[in-house]
PDB file of N, CA and C in Angstrom:
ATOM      1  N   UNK A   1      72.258 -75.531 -99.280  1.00  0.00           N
ATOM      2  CA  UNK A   1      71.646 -74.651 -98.324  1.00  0.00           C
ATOM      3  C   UNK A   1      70.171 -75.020 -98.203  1.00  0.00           C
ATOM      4  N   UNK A   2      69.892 -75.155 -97.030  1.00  0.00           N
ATOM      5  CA  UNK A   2      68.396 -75.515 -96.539  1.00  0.00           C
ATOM      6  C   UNK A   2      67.154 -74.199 -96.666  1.00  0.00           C
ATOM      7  N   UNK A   3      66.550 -74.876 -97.370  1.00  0.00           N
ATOM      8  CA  UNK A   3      65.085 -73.241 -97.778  1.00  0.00           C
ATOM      9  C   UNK A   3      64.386 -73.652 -96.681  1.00  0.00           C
ATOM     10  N   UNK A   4      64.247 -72.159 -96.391  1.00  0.00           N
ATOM     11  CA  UNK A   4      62.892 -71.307 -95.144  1.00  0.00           C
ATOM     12  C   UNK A   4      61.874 -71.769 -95.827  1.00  0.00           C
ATOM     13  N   UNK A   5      61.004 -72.901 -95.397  1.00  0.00           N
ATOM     14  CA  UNK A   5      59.285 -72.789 -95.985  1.00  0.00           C
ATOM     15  C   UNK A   5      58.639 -71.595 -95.014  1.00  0.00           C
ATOM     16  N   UNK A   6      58.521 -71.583 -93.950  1.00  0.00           N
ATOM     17  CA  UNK A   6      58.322 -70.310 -93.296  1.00  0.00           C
ATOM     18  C   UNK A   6      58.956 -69.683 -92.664  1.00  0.00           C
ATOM     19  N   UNK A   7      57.778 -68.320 -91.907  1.00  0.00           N
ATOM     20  CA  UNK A   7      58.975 -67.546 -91.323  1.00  0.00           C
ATOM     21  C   UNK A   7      57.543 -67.500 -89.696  1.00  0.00           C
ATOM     22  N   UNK A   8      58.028 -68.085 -88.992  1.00  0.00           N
ATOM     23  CA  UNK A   8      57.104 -67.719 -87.481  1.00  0.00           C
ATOM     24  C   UNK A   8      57.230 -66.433 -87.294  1.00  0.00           C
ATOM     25  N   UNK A   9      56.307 -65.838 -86.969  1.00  0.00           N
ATOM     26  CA  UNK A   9      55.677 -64.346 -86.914  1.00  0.00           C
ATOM     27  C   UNK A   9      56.489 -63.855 -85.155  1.00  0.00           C
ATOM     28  N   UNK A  10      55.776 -65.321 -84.163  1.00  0.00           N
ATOM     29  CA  UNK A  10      56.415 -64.845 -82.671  1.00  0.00           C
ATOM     30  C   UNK A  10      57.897 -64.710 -82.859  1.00  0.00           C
ATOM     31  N   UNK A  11      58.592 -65.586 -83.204  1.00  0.00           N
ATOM     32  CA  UNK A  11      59.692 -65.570 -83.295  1.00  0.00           C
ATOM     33  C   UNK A  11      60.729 -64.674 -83.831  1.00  0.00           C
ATOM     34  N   UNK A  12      60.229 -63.846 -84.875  1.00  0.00           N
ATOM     35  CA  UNK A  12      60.625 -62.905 -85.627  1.00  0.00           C
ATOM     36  C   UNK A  12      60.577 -61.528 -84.945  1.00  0.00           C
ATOM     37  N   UNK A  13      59.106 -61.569 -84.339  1.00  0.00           N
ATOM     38  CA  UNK A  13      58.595 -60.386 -83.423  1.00  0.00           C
ATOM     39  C   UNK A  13      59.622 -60.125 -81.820  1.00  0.00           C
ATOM     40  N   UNK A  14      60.152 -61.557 -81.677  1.00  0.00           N
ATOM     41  CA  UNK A  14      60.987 -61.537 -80.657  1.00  0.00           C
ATOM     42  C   UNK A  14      62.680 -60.888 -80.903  1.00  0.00           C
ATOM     43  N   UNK A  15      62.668 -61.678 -82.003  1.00  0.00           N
ATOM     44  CA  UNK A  15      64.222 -60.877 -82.607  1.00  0.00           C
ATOM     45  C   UNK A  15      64.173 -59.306 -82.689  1.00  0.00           C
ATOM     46  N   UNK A  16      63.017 -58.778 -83.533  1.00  0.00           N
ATOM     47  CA  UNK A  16      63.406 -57.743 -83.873  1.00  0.00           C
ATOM     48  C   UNK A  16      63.412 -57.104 -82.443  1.00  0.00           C
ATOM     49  N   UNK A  17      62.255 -57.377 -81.561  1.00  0.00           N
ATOM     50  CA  UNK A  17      62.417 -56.135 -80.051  1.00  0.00           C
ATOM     51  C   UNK A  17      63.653 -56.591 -79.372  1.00  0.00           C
ATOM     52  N   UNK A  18      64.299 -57.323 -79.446  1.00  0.00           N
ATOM     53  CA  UNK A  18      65.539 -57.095 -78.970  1.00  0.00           C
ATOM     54  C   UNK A  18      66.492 -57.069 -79.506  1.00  0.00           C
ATOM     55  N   UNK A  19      66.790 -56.614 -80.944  1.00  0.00           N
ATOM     56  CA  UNK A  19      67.589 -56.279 -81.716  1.00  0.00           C
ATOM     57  C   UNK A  19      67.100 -54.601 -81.106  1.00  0.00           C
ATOM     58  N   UNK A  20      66.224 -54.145 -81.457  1.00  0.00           N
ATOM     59  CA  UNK A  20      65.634 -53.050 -81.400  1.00  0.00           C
ATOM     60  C   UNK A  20      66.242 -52.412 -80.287  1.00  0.00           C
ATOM     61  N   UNK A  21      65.701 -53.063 -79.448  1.00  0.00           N
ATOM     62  CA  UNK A  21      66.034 -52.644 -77.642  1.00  0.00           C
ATOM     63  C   UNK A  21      67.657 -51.982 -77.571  1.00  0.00           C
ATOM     64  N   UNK A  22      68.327 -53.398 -78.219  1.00  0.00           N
ATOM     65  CA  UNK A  22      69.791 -52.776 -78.424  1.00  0.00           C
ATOM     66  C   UNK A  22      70.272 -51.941 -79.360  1.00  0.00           C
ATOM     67  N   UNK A  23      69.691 -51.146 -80.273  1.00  0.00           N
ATOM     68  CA  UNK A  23      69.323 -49.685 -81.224  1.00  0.00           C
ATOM     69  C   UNK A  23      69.193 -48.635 -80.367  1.00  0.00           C
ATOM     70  N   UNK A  24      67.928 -49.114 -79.004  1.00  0.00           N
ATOM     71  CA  UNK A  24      67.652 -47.930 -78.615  1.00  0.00           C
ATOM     72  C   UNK A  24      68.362 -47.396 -77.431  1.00  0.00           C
ATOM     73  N   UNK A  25      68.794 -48.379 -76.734  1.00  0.00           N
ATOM     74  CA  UNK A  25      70.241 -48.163 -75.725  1.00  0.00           C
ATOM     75  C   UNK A  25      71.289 -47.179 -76.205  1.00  0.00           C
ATOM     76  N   UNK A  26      71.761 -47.766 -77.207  1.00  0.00           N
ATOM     77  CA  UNK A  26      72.677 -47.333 -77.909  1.00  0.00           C
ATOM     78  C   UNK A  26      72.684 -45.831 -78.152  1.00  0.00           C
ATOM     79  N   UNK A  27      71.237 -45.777 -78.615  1.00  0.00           N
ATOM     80  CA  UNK A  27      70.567 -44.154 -79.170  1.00  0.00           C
ATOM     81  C   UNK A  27      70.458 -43.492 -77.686  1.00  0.00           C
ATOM     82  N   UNK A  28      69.929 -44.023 -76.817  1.00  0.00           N
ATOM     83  CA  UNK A  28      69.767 -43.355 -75.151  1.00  0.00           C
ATOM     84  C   UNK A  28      71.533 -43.049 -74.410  1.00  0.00           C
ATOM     85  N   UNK A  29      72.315 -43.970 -74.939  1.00  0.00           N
ATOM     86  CA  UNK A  29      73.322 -43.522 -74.451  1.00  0.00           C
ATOM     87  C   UNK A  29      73.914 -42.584 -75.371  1.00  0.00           C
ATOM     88  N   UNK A  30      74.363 -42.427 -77.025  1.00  0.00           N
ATOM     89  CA  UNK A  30      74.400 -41.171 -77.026  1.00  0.00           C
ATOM     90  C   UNK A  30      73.713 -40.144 -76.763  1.00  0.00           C
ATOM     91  N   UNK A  31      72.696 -40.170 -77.053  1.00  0.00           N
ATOM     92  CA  UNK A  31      71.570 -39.147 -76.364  1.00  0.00           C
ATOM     93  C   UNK A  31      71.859 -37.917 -74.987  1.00  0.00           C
ATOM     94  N   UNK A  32      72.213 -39.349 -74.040  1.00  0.00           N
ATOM     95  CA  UNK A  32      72.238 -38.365 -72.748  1.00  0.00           C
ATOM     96  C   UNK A  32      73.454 -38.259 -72.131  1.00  0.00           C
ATOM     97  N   UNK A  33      74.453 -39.048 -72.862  1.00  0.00           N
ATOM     98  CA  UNK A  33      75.871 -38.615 -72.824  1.00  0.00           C
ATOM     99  C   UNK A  33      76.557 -37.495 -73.825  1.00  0.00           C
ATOM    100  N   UNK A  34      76.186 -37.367 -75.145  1.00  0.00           N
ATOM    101  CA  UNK A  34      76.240 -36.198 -75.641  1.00  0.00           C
ATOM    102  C   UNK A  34      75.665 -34.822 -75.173  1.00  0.00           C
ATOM    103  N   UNK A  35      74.410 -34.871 -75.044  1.00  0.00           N
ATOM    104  CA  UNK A  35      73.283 -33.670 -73.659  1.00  0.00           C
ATOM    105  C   UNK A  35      74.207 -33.272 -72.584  1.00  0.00           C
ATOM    106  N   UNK A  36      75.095 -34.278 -71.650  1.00  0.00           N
ATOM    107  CA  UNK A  36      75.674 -33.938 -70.642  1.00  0.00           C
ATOM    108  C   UNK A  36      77.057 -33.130 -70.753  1.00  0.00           C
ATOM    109  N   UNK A  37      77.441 -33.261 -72.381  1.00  0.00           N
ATOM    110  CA  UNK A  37      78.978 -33.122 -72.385  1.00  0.00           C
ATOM    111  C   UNK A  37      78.419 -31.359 -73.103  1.00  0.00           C
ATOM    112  N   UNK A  38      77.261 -31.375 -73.601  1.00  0.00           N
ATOM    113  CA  UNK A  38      77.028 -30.033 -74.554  1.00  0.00           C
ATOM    114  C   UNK A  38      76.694 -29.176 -73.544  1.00  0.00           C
ATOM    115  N   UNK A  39      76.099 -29.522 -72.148  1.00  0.00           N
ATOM    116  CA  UNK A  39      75.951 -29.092 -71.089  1.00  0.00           C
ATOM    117  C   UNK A  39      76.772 -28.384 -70.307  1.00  0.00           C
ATOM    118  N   UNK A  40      78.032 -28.691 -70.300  1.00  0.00           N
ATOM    119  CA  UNK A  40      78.917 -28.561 -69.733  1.00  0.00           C
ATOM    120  C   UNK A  40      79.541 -28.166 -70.245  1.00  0.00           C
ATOM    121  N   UNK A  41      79.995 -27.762 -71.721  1.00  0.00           N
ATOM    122  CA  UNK A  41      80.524 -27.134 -72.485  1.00  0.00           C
ATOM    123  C   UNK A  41      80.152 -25.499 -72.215  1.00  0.00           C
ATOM    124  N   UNK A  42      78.826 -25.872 -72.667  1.00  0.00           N
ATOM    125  CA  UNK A  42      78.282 -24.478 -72.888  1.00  0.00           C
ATOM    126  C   UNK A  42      77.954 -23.691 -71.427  1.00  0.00           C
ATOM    127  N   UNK A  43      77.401 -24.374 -70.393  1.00  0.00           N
ATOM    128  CA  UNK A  43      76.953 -23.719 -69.555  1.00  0.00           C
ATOM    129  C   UNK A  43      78.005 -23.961 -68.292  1.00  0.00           C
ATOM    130  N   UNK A  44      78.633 -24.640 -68.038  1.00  0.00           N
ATOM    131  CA  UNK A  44      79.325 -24.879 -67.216  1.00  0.00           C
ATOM    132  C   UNK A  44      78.927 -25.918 -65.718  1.00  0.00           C
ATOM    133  N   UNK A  45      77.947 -26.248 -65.842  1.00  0.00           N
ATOM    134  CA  UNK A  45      77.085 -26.416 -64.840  1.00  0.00           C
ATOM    135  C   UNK A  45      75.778 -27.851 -65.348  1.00  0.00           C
ATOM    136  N   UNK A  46      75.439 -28.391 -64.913  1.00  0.00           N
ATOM    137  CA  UNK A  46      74.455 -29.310 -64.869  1.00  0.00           C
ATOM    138  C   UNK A  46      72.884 -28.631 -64.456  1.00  0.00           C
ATOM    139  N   UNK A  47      72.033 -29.203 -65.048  1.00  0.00           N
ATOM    140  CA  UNK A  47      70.897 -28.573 -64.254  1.00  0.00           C
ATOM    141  C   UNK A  47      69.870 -29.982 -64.626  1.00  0.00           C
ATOM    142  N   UNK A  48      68.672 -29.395 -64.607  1.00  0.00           N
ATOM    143  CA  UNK A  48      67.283 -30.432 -64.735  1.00  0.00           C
ATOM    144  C   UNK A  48      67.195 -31.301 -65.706  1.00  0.00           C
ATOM    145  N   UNK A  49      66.947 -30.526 -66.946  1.00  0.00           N
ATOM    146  CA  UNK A  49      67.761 -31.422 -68.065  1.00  0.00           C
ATOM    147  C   UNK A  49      68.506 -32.102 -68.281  1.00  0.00           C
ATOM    148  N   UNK A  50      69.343 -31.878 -67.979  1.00  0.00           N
ATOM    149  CA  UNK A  50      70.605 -33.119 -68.075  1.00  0.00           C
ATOM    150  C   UNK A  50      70.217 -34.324 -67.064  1.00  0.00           C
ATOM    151  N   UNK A  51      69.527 -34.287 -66.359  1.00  0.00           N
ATOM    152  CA  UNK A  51      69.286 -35.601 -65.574  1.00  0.00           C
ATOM    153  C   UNK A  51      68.002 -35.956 -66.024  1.00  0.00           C
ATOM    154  N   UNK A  52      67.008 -35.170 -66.988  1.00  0.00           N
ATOM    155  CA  UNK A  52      65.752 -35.733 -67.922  1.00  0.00           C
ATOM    156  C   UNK A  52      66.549 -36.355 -68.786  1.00  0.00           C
ATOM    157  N   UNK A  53      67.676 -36.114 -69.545  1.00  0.00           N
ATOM    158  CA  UNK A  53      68.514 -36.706 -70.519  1.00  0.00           C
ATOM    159  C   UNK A  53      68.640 -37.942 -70.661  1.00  0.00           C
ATOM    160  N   UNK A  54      69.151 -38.357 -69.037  1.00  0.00           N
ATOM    161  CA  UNK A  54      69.750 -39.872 -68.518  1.00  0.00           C
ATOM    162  C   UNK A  54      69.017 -40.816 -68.787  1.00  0.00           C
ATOM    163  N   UNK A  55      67.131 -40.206 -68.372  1.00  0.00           N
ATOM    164  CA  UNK A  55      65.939 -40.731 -67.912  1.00  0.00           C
ATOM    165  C   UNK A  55      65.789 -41.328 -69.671  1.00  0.00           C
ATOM    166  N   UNK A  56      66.670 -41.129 -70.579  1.00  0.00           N
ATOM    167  CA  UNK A  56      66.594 -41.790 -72.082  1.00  0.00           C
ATOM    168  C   UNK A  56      66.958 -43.017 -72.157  1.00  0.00           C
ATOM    169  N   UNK A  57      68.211 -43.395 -71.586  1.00  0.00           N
ATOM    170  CA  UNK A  57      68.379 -44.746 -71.131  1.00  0.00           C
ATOM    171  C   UNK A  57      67.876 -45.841 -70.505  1.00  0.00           C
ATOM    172  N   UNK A  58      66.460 -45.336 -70.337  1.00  0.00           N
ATOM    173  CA  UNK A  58      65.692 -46.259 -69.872  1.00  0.00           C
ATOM    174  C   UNK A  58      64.702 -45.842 -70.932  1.00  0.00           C
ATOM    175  N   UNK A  59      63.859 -44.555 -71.375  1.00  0.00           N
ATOM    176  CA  UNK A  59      63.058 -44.807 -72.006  1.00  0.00           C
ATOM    177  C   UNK A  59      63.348 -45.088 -73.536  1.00  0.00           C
ATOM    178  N   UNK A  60      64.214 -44.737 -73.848  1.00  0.00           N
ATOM    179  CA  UNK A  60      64.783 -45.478 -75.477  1.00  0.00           C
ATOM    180  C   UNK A  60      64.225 -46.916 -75.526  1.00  0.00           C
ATOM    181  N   UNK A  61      65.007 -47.360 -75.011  1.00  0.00           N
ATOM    182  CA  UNK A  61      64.872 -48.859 -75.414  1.00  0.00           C
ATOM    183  C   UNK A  61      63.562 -49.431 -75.243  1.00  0.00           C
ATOM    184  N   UNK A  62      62.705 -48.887 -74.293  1.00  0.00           N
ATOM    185  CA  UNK A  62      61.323 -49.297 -74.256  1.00  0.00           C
ATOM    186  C   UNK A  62      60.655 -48.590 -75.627  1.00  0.00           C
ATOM    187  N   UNK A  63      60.638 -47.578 -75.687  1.00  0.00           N
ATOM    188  CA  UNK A  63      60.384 -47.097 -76.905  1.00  0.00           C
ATOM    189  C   UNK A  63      60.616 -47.620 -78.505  1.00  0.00           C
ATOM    190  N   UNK A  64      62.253 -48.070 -78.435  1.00  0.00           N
ATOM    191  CA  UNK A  64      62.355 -48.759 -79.818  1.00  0.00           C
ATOM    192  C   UNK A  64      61.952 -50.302 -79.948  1.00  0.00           C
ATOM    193  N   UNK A  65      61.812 -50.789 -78.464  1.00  0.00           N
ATOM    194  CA  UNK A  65      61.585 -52.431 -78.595  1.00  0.00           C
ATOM    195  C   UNK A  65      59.901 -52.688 -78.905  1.00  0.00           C
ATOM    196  N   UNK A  66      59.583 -51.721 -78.396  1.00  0.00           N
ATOM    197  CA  UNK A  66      57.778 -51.831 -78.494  1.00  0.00           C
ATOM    198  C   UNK A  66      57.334 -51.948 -80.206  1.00  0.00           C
TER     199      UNK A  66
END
């Protein structure tokens, strides 16, 4: 097995935000697919919230990749 003398900093920094990115998708889609289903459970109805919910799926992943 071949030894790491180093480890590039850009390169590493690149993996993790898009490892990350795909953490925070993940987290945005349960997020605002769970929100929508507890929504509807309980209240019967959709309202404002539940479409701030959605707005996670986009800001998650900016959030965890940063």
């Amino acid at each position: 097995m071949a030894k790491l003398k180093k480890i590039r900093i850009f390169s590493l920094a690149k993996l993790q935000s898009i490892l990350f990115s795909y953490v925070g998708l993940l987290c945005g889609i349960l997020y605002s697919f769970g929100g929508f289903i507890y929504d509807l459970a309980t209240t019967g109805s959709l309202n404002l919230g539940t479409a701030l919910a959605f707005f996670a799926l986009i800001g998650m992943p900016l959030i965890f990749a940063s």
